[in-house]
PDB file of N, CA and C in Angstrom:
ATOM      1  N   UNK A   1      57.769 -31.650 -46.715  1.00  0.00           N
ATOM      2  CA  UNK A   1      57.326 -31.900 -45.369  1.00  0.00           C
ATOM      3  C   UNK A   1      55.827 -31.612 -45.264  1.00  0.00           C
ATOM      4  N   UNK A   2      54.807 -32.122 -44.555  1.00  0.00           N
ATOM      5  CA  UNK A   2      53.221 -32.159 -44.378  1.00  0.00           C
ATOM      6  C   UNK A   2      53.053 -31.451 -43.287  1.00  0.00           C
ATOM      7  N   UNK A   3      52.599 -30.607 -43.226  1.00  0.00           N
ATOM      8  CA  UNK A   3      51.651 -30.073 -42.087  1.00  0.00           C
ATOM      9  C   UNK A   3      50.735 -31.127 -41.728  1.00  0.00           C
ATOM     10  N   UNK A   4      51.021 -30.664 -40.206  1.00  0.00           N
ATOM     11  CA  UNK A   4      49.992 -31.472 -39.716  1.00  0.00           C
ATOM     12  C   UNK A   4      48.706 -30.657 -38.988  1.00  0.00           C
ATOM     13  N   UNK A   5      48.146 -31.494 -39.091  1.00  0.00           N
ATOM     14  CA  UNK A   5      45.941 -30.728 -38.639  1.00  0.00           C
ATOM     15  C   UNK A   5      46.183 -30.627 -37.616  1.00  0.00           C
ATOM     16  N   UNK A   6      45.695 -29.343 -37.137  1.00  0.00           N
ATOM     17  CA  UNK A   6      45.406 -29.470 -35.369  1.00  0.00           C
ATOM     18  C   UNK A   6      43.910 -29.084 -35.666  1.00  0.00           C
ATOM     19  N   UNK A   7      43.255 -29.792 -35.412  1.00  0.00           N
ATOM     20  CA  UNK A   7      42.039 -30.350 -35.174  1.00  0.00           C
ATOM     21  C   UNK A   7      41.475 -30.337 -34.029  1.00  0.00           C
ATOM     22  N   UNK A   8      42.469 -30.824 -32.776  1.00  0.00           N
ATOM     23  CA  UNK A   8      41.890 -30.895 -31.690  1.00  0.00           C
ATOM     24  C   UNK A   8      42.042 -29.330 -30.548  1.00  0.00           C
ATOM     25  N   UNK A   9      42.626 -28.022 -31.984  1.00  0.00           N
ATOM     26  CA  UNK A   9      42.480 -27.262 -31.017  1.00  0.00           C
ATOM     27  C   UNK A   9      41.108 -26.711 -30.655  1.00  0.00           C
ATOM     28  N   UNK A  10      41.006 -26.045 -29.734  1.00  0.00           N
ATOM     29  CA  UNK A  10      39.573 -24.597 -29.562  1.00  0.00           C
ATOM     30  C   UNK A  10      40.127 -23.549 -29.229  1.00  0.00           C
ATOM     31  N   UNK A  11      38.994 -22.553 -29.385  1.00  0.00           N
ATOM     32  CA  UNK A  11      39.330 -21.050 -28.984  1.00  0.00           C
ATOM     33  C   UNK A  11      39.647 -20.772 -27.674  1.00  0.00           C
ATOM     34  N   UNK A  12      39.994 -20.061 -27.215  1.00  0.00           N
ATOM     35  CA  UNK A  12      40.249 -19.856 -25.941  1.00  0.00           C
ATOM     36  C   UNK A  12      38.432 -19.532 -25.427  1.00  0.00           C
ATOM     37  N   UNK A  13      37.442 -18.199 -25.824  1.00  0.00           N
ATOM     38  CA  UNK A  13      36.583 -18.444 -25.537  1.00  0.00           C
ATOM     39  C   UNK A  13      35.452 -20.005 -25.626  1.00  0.00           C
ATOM     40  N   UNK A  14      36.174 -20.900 -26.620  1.00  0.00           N
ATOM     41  CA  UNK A  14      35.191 -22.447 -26.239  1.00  0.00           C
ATOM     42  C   UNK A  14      35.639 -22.910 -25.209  1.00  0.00           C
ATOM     43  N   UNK A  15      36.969 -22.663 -24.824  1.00  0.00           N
ATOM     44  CA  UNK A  15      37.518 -23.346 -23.447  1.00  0.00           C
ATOM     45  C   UNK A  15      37.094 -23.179 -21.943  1.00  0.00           C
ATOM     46  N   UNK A  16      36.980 -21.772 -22.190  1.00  0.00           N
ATOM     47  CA  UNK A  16      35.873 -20.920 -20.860  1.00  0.00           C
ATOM     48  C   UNK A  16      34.354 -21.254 -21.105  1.00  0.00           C
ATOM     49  N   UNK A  17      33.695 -21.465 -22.267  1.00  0.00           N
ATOM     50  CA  UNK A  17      32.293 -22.176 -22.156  1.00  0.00           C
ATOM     51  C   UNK A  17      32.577 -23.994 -21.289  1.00  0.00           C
ATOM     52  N   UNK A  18      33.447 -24.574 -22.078  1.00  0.00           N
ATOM     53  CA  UNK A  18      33.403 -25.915 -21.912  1.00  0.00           C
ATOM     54  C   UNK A  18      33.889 -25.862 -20.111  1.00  0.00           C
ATOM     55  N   UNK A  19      34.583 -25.256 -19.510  1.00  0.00           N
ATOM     56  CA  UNK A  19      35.562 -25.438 -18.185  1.00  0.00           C
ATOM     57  C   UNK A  19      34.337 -24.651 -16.716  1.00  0.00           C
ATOM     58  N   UNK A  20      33.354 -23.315 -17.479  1.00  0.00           N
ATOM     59  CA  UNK A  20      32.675 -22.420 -16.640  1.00  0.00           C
ATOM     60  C   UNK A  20      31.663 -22.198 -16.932  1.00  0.00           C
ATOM     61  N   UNK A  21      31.148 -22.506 -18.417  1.00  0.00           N
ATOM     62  CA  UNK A  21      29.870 -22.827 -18.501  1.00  0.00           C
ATOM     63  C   UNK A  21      29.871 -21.380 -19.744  1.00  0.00           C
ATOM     64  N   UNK A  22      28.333 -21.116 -20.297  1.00  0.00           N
ATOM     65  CA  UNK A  22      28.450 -20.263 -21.214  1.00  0.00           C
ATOM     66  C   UNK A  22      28.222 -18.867 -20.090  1.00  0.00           C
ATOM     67  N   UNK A  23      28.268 -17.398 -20.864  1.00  0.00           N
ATOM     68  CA  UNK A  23      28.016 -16.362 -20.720  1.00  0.00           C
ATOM     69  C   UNK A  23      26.713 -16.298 -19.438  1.00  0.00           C
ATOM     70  N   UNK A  24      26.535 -15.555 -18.701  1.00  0.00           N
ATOM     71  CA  UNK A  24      25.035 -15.887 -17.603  1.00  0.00           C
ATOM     72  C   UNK A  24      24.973 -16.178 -16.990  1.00  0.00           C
ATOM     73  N   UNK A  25      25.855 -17.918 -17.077  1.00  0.00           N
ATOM     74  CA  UNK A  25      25.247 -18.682 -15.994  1.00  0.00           C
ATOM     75  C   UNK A  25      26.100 -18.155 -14.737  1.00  0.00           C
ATOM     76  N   UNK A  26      25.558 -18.930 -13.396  1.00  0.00           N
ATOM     77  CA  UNK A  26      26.224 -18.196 -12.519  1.00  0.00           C
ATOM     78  C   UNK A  26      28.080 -18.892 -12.121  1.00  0.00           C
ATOM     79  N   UNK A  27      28.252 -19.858 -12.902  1.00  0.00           N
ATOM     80  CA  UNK A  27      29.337 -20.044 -12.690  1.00  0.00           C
ATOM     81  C   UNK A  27      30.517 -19.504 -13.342  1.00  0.00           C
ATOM     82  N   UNK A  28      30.017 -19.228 -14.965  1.00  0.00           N
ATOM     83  CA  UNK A  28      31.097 -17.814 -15.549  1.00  0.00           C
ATOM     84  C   UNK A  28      30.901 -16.983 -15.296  1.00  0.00           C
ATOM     85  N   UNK A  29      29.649 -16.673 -14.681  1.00  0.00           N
ATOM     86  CA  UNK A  29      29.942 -15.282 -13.877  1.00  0.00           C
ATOM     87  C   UNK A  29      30.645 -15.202 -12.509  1.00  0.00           C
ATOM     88  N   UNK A  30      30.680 -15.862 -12.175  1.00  0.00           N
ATOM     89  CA  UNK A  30      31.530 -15.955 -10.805  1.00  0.00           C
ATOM     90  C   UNK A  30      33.036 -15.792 -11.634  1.00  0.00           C
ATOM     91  N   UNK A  31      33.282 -16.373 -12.302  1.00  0.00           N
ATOM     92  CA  UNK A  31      34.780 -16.424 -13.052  1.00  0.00           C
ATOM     93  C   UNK A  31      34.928 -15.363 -13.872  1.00  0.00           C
ATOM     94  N   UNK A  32      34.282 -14.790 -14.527  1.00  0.00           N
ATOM     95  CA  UNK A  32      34.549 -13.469 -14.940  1.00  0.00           C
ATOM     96  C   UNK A  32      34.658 -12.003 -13.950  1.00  0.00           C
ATOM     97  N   UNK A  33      34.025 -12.396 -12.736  1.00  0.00           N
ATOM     98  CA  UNK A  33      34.184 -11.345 -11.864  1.00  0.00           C
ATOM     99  C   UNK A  33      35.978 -11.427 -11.202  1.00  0.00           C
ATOM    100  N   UNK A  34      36.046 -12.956 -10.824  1.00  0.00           N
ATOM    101  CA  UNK A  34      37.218 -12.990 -10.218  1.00  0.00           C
ATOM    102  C   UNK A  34      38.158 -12.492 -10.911  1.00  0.00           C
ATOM    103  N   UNK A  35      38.024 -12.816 -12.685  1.00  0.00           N
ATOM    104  CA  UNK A  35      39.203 -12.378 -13.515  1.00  0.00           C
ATOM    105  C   UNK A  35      39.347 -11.145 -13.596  1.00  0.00           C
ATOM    106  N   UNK A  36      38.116 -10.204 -13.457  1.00  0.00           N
ATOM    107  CA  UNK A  36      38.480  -8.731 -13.279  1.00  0.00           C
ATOM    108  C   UNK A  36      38.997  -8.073 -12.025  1.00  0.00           C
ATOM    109  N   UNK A  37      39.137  -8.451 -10.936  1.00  0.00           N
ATOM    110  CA  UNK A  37      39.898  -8.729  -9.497  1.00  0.00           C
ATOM    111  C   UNK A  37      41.120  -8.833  -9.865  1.00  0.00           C
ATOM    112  N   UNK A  38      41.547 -10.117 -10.879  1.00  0.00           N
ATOM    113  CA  UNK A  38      42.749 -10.680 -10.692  1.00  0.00           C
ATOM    114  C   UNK A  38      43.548  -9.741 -11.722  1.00  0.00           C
ATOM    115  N   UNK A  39      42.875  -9.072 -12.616  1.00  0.00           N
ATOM    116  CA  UNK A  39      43.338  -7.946 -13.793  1.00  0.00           C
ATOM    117  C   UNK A  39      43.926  -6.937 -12.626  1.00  0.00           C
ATOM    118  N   UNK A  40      42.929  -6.238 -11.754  1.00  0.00           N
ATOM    119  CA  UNK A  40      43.142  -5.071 -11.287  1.00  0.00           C
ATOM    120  C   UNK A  40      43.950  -5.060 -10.523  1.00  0.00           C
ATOM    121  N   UNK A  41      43.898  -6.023  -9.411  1.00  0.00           N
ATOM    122  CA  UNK A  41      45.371  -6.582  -8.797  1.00  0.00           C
ATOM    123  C   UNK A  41      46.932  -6.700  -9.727  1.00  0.00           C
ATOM    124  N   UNK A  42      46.766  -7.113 -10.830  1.00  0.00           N
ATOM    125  CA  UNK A  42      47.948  -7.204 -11.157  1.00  0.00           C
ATOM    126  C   UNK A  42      48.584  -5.623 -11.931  1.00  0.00           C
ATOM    127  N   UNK A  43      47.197  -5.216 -12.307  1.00  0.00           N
ATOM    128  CA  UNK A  43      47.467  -3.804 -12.898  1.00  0.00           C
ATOM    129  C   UNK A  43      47.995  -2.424 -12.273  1.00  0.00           C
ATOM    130  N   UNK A  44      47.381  -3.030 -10.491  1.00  0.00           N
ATOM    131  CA  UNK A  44      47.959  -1.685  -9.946  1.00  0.00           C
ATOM    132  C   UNK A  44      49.544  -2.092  -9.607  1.00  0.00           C
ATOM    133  N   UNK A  45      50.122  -3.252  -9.479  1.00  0.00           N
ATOM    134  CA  UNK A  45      51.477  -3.898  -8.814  1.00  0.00           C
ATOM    135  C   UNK A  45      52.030  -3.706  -9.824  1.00  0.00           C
ATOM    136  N   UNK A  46      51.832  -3.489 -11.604  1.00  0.00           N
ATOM    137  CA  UNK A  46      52.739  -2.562 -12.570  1.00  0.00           C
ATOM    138  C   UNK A  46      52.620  -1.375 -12.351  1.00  0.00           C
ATOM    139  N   UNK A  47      51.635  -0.748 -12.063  1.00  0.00           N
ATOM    140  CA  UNK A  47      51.809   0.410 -12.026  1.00  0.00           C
ATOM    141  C   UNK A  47      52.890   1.201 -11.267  1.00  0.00           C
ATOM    142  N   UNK A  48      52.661   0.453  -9.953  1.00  0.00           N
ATOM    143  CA  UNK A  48      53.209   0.326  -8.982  1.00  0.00           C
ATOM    144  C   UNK A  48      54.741   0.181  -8.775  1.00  0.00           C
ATOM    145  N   UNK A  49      55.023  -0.637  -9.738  1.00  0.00           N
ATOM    146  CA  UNK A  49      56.512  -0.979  -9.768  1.00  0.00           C
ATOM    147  C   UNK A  49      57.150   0.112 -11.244  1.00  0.00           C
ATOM    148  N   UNK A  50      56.491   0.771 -12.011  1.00  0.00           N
ATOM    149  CA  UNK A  50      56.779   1.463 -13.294  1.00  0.00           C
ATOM    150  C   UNK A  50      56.885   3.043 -12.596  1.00  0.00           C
ATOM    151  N   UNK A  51      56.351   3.059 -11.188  1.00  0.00           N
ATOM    152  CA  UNK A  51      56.911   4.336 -10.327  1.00  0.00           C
ATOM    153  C   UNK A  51      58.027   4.223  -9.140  1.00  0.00           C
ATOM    154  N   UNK A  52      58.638   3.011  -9.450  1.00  0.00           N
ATOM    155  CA  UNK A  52      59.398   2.759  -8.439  1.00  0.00           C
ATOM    156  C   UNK A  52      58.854   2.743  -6.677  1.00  0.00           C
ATOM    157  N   UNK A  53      57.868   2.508  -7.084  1.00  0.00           N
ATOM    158  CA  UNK A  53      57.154   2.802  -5.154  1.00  0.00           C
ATOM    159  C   UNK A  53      57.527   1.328  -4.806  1.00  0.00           C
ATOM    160  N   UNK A  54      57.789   0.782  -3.752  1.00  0.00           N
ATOM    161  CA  UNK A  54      57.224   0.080  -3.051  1.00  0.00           C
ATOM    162  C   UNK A  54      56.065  -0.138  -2.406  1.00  0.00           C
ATOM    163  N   UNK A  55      55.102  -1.561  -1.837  1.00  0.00           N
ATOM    164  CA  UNK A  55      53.810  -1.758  -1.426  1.00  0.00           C
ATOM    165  C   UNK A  55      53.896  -0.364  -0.387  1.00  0.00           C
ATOM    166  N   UNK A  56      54.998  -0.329   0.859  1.00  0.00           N
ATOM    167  CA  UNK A  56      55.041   0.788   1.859  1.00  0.00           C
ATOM    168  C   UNK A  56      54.394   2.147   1.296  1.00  0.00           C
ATOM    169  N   UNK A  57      55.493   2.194   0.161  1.00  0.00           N
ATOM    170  CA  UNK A  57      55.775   3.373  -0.066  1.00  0.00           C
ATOM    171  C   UNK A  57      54.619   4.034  -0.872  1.00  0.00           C
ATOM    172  N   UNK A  58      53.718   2.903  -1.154  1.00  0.00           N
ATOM    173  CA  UNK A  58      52.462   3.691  -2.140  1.00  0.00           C
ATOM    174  C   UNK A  58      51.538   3.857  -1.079  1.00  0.00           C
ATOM    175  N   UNK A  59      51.717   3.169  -0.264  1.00  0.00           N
ATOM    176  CA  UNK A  59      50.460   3.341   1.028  1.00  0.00           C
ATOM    177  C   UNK A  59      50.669   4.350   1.364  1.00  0.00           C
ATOM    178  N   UNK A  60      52.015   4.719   1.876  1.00  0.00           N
ATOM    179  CA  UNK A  60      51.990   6.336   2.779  1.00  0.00           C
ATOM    180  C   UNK A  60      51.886   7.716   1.644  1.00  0.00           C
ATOM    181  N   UNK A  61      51.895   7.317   0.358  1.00  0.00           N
ATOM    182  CA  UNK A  61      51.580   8.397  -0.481  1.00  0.00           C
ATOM    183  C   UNK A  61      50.135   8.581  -0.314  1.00  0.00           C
ATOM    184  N   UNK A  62      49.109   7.767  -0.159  1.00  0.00           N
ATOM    185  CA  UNK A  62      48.122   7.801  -0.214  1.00  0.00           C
ATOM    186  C   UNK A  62      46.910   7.422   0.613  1.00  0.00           C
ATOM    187  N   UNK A  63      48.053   7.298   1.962  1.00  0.00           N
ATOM    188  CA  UNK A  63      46.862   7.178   3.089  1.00  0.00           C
ATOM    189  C   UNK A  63      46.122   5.979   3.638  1.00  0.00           C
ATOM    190  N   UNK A  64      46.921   5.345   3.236  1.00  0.00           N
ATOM    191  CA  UNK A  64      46.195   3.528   3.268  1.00  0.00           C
ATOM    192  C   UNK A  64      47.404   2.448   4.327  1.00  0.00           C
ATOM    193  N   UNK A  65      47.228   1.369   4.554  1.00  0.00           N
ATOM    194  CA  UNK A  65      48.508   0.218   4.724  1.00  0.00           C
ATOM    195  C   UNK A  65      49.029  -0.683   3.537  1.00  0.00           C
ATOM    196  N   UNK A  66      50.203  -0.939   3.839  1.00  0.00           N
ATOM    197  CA  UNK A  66      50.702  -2.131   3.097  1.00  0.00           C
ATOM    198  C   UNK A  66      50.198  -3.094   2.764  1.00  0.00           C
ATOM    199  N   UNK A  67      49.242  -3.255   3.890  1.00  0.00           N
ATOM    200  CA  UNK A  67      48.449  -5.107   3.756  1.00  0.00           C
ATOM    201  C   UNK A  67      47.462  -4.953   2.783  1.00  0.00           C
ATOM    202  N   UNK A  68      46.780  -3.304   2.983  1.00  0.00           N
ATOM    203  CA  UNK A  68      45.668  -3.145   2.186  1.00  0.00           C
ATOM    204  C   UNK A  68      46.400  -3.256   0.234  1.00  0.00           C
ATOM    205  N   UNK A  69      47.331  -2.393   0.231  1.00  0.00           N
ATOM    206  CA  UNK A  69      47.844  -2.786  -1.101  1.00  0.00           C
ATOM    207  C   UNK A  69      48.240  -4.093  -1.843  1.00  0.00           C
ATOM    208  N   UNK A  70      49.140  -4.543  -0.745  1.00  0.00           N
ATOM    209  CA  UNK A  70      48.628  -6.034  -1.149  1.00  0.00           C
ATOM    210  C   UNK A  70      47.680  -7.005  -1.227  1.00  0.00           C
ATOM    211  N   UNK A  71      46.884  -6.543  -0.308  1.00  0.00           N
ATOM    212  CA  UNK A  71      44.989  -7.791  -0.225  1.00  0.00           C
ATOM    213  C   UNK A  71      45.199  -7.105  -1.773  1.00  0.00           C
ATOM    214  N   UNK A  72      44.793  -6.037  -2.179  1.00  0.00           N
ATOM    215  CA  UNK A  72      44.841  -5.240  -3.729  1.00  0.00           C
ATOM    216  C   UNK A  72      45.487  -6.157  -4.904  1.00  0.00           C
ATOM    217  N   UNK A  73      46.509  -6.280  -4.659  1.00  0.00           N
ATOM    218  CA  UNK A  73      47.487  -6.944  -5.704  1.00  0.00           C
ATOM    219  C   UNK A  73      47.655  -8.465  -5.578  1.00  0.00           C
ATOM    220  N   UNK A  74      47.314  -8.705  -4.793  1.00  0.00           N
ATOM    221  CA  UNK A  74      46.927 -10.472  -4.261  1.00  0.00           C
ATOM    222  C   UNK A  74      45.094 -11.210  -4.599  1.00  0.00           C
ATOM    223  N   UNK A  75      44.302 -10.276  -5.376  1.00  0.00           N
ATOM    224  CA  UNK A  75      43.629 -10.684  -5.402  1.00  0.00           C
ATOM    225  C   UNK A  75      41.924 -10.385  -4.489  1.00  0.00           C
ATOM    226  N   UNK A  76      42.326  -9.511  -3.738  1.00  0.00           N
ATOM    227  CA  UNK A  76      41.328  -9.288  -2.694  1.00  0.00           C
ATOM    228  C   UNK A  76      40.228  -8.659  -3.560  1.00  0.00           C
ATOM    229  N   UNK A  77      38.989  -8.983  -3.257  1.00  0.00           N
ATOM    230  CA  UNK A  77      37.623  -8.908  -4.007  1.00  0.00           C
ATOM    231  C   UNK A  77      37.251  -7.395  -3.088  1.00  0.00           C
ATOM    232  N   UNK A  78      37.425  -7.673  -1.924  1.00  0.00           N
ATOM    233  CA  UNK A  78      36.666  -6.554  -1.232  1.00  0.00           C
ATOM    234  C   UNK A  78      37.006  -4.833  -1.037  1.00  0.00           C
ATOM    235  N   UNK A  79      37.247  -5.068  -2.658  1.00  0.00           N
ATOM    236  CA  UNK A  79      37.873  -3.191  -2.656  1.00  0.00           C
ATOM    237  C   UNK A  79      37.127  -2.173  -2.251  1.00  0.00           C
ATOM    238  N   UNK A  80      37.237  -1.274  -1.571  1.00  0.00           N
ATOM    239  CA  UNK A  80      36.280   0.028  -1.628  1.00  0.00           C
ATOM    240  C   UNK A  80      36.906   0.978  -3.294  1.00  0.00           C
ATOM    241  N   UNK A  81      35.901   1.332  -3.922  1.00  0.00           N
ATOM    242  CA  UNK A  81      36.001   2.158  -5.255  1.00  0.00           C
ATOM    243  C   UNK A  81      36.648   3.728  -4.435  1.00  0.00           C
ATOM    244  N   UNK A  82      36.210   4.246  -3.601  1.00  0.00           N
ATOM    245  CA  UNK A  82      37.043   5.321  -3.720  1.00  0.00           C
ATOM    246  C   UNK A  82      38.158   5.069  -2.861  1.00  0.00           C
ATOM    247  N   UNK A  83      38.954   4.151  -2.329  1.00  0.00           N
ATOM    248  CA  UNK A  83      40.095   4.172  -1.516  1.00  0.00           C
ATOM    249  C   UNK A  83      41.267   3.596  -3.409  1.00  0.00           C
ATOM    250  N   UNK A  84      40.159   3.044  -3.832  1.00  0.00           N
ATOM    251  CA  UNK A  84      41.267   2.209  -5.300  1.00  0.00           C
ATOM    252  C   UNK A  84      41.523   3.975  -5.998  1.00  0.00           C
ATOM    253  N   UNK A  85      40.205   4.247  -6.364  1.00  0.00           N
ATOM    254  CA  UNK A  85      40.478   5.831  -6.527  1.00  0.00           C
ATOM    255  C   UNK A  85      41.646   6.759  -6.007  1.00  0.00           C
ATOM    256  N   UNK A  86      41.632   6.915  -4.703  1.00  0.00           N
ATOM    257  CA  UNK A  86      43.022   7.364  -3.737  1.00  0.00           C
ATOM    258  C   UNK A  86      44.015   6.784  -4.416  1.00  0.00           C
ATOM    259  N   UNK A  87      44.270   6.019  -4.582  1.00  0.00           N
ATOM    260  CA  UNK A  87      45.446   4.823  -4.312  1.00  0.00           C
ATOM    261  C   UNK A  87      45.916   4.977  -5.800  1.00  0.00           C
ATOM    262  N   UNK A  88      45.240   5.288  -6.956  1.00  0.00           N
ATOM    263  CA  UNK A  88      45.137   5.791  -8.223  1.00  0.00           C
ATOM    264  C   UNK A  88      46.375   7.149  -7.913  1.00  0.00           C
ATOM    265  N   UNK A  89      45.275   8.326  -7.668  1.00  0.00           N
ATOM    266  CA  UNK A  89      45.052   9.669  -7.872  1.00  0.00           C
ATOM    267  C   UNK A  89      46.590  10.025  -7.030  1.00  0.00           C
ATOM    268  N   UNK A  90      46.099   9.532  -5.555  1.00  0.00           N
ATOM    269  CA  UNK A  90      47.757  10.159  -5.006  1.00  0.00           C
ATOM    270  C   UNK A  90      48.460   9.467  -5.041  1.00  0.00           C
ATOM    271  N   UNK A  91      48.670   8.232  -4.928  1.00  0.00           N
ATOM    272  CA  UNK A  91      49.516   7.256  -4.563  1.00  0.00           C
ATOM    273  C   UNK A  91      50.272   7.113  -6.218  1.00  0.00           C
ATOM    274  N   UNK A  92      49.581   6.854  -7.202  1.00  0.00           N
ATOM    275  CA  UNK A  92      50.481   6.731  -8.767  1.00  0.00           C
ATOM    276  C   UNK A  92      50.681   7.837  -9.948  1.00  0.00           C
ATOM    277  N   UNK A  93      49.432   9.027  -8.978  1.00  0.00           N
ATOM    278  CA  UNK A  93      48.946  10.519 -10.067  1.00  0.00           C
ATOM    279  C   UNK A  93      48.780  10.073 -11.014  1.00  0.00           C
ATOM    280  N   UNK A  94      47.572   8.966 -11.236  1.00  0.00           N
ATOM    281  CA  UNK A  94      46.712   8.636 -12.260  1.00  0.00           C
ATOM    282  C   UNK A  94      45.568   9.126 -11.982  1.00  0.00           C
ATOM    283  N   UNK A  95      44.316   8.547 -13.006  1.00  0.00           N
ATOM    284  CA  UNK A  95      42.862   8.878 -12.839  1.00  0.00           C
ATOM    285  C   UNK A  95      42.322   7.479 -13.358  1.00  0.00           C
ATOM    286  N   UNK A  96      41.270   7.312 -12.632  1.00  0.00           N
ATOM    287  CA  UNK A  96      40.095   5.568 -12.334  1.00  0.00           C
ATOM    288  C   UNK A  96      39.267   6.154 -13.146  1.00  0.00           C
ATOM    289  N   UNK A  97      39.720   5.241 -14.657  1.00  0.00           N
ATOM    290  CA  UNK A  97      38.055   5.200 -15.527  1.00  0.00           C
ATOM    291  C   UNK A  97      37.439   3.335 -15.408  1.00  0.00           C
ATOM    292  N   UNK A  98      36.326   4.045 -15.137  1.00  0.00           N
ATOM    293  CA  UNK A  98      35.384   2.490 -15.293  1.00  0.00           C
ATOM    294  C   UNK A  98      34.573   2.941 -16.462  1.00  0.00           C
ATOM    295  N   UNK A  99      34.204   1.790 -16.843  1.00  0.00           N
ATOM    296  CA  UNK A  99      33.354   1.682 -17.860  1.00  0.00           C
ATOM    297  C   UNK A  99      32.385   0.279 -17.764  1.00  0.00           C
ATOM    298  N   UNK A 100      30.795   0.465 -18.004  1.00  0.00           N
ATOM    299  CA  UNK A 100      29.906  -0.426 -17.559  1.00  0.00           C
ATOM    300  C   UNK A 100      29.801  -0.963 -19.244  1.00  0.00           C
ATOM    301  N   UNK A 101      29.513  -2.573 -19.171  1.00  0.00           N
ATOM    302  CA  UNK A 101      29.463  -3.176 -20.686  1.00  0.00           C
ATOM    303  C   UNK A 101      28.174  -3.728 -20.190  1.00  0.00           C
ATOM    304  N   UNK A 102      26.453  -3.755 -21.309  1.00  0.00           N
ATOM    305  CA  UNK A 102      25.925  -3.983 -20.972  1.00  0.00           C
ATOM    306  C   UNK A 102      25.811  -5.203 -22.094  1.00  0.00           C
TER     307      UNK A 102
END
């Protein structure tokens, strides 16, 4: 039996040059910001669900609303850093490391 060439594949990073442009410009940067939004959103709704909380139930651990946890897990850009902090610390008794890539 012959293998056949895939030829017409690319990398996943040529696909994000060819679809958003390279590294800089302002349109992968617009798309790399959203994707780190769309990471953190989905990261706190495991977390979230790996403590058995519900959206309610993590809010009133930690002082916030429901809607706000979800704008969170839905994507919402307009986080405040120390309420995500809260929402960390009491709400899952984790700790918020960032790290800057230059």
């Amino acid at each position: 039996m012959k293998k056949k060439a895939y030829s017409n594949l690319t990398s996943f990073a040529s696909h994000l040059d060819s679809q958003y442009g390279q590294r800089g410009t302002a349109s992968r940067e617009h798309y790399e910001e959203e994707f780190e939004v769309f990471k953190l959103g989905v990261m706190l709704q495991e977390l979230r669900k790996e403590k058995g909380l519900t959206q309610e139930a993590l809010a009133e651990k930690c002082g916030t609303t429901k809607t706000y946890i979800s704008r969170i897990e839905n994507n919402a850009s307009d986080i405040r850093i120390s309420t995500l902090m809260r929402i960390i610390r009491e709400g899952l008794n984790g700790h918020l490391n960032l790290q800057v890539t230059l």
